[in-house]
C-alpha atoms as a PDB file:
ATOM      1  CA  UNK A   1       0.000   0.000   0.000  1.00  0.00           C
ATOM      2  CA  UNK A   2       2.834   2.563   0.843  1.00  0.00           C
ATOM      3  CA  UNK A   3       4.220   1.613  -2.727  1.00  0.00           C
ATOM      4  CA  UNK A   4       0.667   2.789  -4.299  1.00  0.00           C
ATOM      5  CA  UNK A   5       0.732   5.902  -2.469  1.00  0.00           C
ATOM      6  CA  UNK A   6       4.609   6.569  -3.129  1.00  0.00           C
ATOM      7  CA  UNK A   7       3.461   6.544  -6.569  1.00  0.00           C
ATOM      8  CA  UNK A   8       0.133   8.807  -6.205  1.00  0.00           C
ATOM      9  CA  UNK A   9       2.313  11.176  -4.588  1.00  0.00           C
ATOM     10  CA  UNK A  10       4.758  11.150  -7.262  1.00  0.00           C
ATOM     11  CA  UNK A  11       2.160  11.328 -10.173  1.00  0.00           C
ATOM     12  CA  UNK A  12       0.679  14.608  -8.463  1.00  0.00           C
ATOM     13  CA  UNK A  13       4.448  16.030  -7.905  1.00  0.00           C
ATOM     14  CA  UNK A  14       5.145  15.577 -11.407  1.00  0.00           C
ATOM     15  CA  UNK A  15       1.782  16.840 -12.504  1.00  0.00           C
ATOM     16  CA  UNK A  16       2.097  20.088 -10.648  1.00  0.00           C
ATOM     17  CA  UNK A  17       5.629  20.418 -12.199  1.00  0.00           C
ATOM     18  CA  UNK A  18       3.989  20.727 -15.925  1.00  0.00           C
ATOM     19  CA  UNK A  19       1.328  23.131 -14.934  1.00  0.00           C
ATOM     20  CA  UNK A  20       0.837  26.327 -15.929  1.00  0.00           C
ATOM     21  CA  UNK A  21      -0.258  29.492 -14.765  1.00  0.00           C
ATOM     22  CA  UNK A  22      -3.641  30.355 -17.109  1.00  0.00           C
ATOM     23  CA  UNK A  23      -4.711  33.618 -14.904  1.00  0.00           C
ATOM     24  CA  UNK A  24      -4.924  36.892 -15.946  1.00  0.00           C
ATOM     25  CA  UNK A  25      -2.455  39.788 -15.144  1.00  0.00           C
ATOM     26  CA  UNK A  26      -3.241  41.439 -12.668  1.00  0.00           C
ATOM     27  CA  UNK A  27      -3.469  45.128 -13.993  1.00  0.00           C
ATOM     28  CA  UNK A  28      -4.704  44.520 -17.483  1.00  0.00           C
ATOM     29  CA  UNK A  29      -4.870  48.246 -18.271  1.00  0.00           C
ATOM     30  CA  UNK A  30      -1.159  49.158 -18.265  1.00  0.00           C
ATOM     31  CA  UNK A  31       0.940  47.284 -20.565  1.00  0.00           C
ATOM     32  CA  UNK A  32       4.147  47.592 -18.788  1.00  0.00           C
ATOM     33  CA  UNK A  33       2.697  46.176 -15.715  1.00  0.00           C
ATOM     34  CA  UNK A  34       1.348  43.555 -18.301  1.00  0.00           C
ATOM     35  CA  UNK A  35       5.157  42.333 -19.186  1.00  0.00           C
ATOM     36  CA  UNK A  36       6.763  43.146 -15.907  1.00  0.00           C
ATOM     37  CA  UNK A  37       4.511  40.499 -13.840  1.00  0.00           C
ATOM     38  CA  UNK A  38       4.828  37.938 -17.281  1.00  0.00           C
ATOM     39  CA  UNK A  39       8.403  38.209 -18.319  1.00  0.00           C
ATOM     40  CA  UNK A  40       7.478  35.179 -20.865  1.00  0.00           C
ATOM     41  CA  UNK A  41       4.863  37.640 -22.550  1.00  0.00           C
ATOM     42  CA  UNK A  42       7.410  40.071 -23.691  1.00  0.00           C
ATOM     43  CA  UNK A  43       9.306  37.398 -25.358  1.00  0.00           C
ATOM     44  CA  UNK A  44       6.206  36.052 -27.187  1.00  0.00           C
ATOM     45  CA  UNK A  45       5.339  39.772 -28.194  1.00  0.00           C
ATOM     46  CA  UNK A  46       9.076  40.546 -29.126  1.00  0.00           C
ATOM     47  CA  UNK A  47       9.821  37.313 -31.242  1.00  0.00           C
ATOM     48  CA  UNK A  48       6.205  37.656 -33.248  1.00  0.00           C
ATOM     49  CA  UNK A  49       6.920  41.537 -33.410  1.00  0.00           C
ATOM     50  CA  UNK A  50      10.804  40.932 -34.928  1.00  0.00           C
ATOM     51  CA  UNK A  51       9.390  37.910 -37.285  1.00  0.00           C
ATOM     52  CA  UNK A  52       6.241  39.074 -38.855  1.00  0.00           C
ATOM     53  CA  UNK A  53       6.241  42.561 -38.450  1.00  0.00           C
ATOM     54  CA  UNK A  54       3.043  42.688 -35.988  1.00  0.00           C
ATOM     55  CA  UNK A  55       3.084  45.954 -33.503  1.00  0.00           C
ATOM     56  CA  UNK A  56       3.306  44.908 -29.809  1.00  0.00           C
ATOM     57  CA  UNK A  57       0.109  47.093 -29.065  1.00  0.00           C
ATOM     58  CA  UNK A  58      -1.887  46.019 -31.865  1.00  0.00           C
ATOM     59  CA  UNK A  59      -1.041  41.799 -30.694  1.00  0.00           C
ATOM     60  CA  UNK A  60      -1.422  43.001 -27.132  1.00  0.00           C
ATOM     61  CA  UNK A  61      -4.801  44.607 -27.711  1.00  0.00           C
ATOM     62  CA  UNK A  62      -6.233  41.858 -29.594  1.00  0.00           C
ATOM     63  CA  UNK A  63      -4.957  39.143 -26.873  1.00  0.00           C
ATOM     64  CA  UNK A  64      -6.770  41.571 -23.975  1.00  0.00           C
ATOM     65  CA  UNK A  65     -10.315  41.731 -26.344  1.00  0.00           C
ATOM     66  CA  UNK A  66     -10.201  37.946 -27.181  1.00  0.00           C
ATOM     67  CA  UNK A  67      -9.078  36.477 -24.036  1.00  0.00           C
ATOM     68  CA  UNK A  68      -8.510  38.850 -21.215  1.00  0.00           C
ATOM     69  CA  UNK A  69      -4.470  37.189 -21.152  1.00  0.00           C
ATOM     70  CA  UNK A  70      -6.421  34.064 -19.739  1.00  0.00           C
ATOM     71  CA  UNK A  71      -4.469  30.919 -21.498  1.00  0.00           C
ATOM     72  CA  UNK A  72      -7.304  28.709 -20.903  1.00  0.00           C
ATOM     73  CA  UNK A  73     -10.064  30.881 -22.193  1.00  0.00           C
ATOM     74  CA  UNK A  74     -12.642  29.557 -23.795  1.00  0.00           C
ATOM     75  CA  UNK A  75     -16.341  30.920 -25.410  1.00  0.00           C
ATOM     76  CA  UNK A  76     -19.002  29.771 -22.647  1.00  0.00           C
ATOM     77  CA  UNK A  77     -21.287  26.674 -23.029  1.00  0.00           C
ATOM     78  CA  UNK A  78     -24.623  27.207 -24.854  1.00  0.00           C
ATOM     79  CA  UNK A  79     -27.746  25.706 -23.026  1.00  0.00           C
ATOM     80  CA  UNK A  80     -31.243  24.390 -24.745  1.00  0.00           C
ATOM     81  CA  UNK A  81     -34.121  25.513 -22.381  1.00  0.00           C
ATOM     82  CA  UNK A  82     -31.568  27.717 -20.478  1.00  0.00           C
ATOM     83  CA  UNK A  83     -30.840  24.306 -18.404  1.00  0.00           C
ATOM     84  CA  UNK A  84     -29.433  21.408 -20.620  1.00  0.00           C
ATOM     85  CA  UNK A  85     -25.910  22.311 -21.859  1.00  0.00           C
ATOM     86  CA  UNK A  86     -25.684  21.713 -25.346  1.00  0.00           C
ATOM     87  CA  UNK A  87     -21.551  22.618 -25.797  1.00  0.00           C
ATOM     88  CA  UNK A  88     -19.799  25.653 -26.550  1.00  0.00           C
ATOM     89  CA  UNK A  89     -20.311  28.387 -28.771  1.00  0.00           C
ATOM     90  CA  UNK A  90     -17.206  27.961 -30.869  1.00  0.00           C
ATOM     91  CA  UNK A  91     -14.302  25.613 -31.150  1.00  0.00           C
ATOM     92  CA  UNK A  92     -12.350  28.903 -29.924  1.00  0.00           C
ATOM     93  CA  UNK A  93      -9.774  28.377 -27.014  1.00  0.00           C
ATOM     94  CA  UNK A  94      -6.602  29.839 -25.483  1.00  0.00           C
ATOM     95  CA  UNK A  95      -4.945  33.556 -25.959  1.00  0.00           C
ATOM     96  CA  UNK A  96      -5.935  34.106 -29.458  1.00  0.00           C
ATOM     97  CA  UNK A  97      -8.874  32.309 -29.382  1.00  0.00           C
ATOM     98  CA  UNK A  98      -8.202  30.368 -32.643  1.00  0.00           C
ATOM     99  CA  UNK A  99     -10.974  27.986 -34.169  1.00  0.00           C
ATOM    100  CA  UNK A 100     -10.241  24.559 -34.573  1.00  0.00           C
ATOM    101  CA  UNK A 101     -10.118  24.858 -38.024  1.00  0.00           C
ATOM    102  CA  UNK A 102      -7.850  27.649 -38.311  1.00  0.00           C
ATOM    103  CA  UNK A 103      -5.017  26.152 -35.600  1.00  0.00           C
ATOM    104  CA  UNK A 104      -5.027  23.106 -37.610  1.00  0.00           C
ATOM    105  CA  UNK A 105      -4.256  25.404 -41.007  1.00  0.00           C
ATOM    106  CA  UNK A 106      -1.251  27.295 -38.784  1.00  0.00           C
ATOM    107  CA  UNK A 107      -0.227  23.798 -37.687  1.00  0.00           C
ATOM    108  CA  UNK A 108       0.113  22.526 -41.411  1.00  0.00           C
ATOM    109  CA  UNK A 109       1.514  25.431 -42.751  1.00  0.00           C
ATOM    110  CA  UNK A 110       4.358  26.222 -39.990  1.00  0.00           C
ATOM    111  CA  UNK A 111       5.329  22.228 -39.413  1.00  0.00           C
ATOM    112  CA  UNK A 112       4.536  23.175 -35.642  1.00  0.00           C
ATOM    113  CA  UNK A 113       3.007  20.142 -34.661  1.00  0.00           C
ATOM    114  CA  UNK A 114       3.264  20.731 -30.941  1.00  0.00           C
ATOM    115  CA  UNK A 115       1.755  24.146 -30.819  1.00  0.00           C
ATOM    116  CA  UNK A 116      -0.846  24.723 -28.119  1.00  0.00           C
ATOM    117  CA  UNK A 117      -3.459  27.213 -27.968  1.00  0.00           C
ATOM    118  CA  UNK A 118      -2.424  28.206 -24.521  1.00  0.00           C
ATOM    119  CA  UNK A 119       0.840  28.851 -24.529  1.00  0.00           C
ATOM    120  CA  UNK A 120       1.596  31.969 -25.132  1.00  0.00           C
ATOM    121  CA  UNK A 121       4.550  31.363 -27.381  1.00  0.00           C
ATOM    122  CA  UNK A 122       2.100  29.657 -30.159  1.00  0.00           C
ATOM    123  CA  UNK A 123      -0.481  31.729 -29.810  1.00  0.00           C
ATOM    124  CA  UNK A 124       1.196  34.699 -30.619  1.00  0.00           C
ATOM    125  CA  UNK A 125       3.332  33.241 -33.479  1.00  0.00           C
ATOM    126  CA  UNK A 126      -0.322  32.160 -34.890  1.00  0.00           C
ATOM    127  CA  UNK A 127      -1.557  35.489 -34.261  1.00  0.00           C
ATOM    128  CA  UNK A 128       1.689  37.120 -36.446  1.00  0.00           C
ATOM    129  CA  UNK A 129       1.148  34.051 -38.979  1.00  0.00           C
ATOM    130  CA  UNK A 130      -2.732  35.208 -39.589  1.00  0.00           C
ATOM    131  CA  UNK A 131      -2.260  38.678 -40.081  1.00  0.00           C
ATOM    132  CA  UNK A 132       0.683  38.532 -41.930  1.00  0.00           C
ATOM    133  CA  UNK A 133      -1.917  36.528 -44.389  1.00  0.00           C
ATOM    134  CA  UNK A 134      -4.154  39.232 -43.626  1.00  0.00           C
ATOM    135  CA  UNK A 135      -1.807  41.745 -45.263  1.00  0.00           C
ATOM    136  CA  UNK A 136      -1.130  39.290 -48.249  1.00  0.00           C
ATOM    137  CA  UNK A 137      -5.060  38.510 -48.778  1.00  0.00           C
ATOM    138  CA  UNK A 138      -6.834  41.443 -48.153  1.00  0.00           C
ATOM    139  CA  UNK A 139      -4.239  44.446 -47.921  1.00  0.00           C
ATOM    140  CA  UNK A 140      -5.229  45.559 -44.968  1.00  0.00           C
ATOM    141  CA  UNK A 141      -1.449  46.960 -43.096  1.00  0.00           C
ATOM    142  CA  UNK A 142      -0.178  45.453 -40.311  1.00  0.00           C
ATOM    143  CA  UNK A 143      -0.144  48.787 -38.098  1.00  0.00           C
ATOM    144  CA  UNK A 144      -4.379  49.340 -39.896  1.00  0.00           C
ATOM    145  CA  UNK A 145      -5.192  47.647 -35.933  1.00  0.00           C
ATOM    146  CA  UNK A 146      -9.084  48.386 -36.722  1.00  0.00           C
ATOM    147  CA  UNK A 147      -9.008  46.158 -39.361  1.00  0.00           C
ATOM    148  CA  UNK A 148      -6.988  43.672 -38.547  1.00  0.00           C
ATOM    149  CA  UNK A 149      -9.280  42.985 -35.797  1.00  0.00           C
ATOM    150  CA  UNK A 150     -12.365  43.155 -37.775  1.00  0.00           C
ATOM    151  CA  UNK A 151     -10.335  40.423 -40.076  1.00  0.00           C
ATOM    152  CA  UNK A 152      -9.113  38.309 -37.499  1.00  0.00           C
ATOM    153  CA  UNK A 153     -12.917  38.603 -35.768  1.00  0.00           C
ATOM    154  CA  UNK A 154     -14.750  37.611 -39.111  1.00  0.00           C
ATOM    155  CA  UNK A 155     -12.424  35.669 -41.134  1.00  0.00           C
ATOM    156  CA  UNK A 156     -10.281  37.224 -44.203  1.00  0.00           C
ATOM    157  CA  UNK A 157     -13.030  36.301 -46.476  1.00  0.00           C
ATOM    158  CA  UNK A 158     -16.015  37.473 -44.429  1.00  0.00           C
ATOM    159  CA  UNK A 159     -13.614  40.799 -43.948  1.00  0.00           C
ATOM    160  CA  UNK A 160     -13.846  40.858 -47.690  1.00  0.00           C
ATOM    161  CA  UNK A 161     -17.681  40.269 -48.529  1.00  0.00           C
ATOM    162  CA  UNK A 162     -18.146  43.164 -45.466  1.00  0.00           C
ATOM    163  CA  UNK A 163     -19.428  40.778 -42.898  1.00  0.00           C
ATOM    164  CA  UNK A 164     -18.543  43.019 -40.277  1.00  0.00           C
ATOM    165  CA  UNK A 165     -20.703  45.825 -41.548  1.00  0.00           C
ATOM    166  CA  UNK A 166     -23.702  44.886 -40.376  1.00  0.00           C
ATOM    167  CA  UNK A 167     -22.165  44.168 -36.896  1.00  0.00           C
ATOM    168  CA  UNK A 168     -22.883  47.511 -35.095  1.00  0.00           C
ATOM    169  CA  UNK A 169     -21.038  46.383 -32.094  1.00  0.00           C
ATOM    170  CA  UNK A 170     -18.527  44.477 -33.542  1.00  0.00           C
ATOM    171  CA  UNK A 171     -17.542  47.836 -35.367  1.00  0.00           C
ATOM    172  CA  UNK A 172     -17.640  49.314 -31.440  1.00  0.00           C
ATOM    173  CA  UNK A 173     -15.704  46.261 -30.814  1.00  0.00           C
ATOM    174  CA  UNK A 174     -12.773  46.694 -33.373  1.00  0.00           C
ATOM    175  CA  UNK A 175     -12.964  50.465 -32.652  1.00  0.00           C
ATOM    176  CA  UNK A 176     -12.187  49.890 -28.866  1.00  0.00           C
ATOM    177  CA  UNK A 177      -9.490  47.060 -29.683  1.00  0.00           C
ATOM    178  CA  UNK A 178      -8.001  50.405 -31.629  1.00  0.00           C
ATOM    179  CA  UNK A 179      -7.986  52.603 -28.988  1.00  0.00           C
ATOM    180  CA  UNK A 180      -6.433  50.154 -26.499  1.00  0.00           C
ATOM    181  CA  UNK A 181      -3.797  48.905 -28.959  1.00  0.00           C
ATOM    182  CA  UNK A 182      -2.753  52.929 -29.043  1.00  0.00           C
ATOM    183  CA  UNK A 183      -3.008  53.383 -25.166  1.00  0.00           C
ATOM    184  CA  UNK A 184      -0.732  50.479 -24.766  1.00  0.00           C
ATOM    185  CA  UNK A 185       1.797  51.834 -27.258  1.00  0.00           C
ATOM    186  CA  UNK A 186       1.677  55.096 -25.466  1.00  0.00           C
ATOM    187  CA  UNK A 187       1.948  53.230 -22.076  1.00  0.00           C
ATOM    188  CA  UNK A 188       5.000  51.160 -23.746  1.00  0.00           C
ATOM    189  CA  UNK A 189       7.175  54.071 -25.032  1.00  0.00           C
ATOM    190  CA  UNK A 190       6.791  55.745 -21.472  1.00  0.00           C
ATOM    191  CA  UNK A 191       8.650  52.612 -19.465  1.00  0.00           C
ATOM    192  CA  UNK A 192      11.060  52.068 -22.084  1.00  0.00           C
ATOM    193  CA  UNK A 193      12.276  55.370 -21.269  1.00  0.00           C
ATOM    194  CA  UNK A 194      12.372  54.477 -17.485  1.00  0.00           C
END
């Protein structure tokens, strides 16, 4: 029995070891108290920033709108009756939020067969790899935050047939993702300079 228990205490040891920390900052309005308490975060930002050209604000703003920094996130469950839970309202999960669909088309593309939608690493490099086809597909810059999100919210090719347009509050949506992405650049060039 001691054997058994040597082992169950071992399993959760090792278990604990691979965790990882899915909570929120905890002051999601300042970026620089964003990367000071996630040293990790700037890395992500930095690497997807050098490699595809994405601003820091702009990925940072679309991270806070789609999953408050929460590496877990995911859309809640829809319910028939209001009672019987009937599964979620999109495959969407982790930082970026990604669709099933759409990881698996980063997956193929990059080779990255161990990306995971919660670690902050892959989500951001899928974030850079999406808009960079953003750019390529639809024209629609890289530092054009507004409509990036609007793309990255509806699709490339729903951004293109103007599914967005008829979204009054995801156009209130993509307008606040905006103003955040230039409060957080503001906020950014001020601790640099500390």
């Amino acid at each position: 029995m001691s054997s058994f228990f040597r082992a169950l205490v071992l399993l959760a040891l090792l278990g604990s070891c691979g965790s990882r920390e899915f909570t929120a900052p905890r002051d999601l309005e300042n970026a620089c108290n964003i990367l000071s308490e996630r040293p990790e975060y700037r890395r992500a930002f930095k690497r997807v920033e050098d490699r595809y050209g994405v601003p820091m604000p702009a990925l940072m703003a679309i991270i806070y709108q789609e999953s408050k920094f929460i590496g877990n996130n995911r859309p809640p469950h829809q319910f028939a009756l209001g009672v019987i839970p009937i599964g979620r309202q999109s495959s969407a999960t982790g930082y970026s939020q990604a669709l099933d669909g759409t990881w698996d088309e980063y997956v193929v593309a990059t080779g990255n067969r161990r990306a995971k939608r919660e670690d902050i690493h892959d989500a951001t490099d899928f974030m850079g790899w999406y808009m960079t086809a953003t750019v390529r597909e639809t024209g629609v810059q890289m530092t054009d935050v507004r409509n990036q999100y609007l793309a990255y919210h509806d699709g490339r090719s729903g951004f293109m047939r103007g599914t967005w347009r008829s979204k009054d509050w995801l156009i209130r949506v993509a307008s606040d993702v905006e103003a955040r992405a230039l409060r957080y650049d503001t906020q950014l060039r001020a601790c640099r300079k500390r």
